[in-house]
N, C-alpha and C. Protein backbone atom coordinates (compact mmCIF):
# COMPACT_ATOMS: atom_id res chain seq x y z
N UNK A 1 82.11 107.23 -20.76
CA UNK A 1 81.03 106.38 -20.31
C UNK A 1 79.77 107.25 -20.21
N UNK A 2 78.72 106.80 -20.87
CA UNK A 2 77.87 107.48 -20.48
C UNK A 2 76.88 107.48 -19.42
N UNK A 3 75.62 108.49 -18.97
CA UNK A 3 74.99 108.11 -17.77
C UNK A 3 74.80 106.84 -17.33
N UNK A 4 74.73 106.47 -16.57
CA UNK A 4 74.47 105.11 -15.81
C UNK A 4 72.96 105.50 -14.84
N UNK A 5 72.79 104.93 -14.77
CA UNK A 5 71.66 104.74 -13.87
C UNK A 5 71.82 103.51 -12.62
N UNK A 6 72.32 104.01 -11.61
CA UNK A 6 72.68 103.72 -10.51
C UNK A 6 71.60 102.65 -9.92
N UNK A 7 71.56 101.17 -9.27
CA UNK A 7 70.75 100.84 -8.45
C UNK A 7 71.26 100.37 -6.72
N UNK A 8 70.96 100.77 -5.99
CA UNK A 8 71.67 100.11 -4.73
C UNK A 8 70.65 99.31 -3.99
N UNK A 9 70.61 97.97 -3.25
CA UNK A 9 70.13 97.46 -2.53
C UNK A 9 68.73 98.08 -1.66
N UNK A 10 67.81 97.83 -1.48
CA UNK A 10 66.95 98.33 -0.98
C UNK A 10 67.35 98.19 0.41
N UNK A 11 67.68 97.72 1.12
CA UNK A 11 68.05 96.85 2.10
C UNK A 11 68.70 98.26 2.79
N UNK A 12 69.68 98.90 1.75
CA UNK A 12 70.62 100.40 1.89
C UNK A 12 70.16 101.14 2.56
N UNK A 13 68.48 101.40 1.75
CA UNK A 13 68.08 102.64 2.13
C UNK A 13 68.96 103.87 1.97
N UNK A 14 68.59 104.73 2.66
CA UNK A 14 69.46 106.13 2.41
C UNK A 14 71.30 105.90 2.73
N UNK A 15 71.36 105.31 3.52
CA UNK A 15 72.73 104.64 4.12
C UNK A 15 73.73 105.23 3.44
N UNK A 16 75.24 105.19 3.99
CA UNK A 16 76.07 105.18 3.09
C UNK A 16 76.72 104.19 3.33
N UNK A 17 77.99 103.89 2.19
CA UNK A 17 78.71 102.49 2.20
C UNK A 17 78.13 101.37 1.47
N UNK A 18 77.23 101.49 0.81
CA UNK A 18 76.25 100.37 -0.48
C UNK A 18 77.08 100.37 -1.85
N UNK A 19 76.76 98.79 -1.74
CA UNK A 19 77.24 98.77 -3.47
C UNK A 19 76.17 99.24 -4.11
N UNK A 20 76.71 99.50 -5.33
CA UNK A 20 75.72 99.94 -6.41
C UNK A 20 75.97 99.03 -7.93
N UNK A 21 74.91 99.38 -8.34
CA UNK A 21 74.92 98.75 -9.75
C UNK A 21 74.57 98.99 -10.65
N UNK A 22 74.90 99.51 -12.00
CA UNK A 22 73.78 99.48 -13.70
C UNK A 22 74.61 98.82 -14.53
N UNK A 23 73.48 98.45 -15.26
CA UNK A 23 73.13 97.87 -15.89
C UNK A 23 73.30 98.57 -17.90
N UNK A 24 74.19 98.16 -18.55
CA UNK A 24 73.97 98.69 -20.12
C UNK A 24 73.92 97.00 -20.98
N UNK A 25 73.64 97.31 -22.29
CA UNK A 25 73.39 96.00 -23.02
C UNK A 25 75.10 94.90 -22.81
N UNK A 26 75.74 95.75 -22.94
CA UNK A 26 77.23 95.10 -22.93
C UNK A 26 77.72 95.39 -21.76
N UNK A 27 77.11 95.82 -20.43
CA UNK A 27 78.47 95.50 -19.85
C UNK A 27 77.79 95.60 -17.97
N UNK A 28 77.94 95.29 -17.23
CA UNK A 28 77.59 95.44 -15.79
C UNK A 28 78.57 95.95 -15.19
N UNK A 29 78.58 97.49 -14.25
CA UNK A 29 78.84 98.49 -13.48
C UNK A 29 78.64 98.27 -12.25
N UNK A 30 79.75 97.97 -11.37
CA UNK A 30 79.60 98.02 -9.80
C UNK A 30 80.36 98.96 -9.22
N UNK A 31 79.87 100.10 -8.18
CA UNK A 31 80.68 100.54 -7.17
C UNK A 31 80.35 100.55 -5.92
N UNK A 32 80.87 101.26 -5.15
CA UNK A 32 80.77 101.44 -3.65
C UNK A 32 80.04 102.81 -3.36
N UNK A 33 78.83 103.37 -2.64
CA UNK A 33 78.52 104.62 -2.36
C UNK A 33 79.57 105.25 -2.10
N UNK A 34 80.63 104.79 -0.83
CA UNK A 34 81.71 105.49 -0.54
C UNK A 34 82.82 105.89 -1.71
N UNK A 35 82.67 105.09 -2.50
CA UNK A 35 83.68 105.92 -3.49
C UNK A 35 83.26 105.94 -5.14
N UNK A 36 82.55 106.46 -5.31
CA UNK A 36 81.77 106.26 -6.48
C UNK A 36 82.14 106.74 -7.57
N UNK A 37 83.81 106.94 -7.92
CA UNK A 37 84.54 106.96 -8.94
C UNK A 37 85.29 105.96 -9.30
N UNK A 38 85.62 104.77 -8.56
CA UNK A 38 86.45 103.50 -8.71
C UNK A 38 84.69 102.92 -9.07
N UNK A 39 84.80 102.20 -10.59
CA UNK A 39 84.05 101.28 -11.44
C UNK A 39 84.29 100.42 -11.73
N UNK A 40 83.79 99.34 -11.37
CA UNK A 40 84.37 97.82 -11.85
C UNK A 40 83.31 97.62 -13.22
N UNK A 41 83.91 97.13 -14.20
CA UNK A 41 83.44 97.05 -15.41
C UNK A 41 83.30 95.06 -15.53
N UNK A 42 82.33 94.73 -15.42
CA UNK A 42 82.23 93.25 -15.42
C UNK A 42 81.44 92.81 -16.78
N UNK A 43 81.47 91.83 -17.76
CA UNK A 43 80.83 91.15 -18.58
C UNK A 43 79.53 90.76 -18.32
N UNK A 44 78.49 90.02 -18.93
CA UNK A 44 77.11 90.20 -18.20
C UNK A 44 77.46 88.39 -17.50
N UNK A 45 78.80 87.50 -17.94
CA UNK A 45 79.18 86.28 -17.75
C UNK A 45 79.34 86.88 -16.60
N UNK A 46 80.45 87.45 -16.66
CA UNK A 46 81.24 87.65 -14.98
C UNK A 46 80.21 88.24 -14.10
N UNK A 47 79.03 89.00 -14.65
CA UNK A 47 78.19 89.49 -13.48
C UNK A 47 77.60 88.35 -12.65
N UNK A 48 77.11 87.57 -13.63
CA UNK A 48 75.96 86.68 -13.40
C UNK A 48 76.76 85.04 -12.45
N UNK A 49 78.15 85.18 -12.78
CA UNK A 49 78.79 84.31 -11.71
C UNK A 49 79.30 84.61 -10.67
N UNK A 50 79.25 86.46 -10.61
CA UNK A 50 79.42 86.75 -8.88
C UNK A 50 78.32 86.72 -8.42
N UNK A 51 77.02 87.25 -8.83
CA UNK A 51 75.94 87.26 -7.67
C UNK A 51 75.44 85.43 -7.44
N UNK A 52 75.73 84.70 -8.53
CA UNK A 52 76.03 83.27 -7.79
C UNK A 52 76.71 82.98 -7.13
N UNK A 53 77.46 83.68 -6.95
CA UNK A 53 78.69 83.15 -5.62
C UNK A 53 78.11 83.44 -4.63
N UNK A 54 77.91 84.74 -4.83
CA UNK A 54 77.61 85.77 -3.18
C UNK A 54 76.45 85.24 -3.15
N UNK A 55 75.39 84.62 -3.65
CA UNK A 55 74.02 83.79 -3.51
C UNK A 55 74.48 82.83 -1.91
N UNK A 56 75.66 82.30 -2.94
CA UNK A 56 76.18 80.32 -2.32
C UNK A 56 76.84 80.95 -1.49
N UNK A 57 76.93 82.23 -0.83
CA UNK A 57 77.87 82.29 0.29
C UNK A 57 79.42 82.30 0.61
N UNK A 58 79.73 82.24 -1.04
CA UNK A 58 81.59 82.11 -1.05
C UNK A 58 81.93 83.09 -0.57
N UNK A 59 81.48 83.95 -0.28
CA UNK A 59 82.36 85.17 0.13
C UNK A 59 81.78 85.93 1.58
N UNK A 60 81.29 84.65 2.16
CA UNK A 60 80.44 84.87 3.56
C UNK A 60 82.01 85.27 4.49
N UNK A 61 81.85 86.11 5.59
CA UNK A 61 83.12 85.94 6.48
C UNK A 61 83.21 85.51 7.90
């Protein structure tokens, strides 16, 4: 995989424990600050129907 370019929430700030995210033409990259070797590899479909979820609150607790 090559470099990624990391984005985390502004919201984070310096913090630890933030998701993170980049962005390549094919594919969307999520991890956790805390463990930033486990990569979830999502489609730009599957990206774009979780942050609609987490928009609508499905995954409020």
């Amino acid at each position: 995989m090559d470099k990624l370019a990391w984005q985390r929430p502004t919201a984070c700030g310096d913090g630890n424990n933030c998701p993170e995210v980049a962005f390549t033409s094919e594919a969307v990259y999520v991890r956790s600050s805390l463990q930033p070797d486990a990569i979830a590899q999502l489609t730009p479909d599957e990206w774009r129907d979780l942050a609609s979820a987490i928009r609508a609150g499905e995954f409020a607790v």
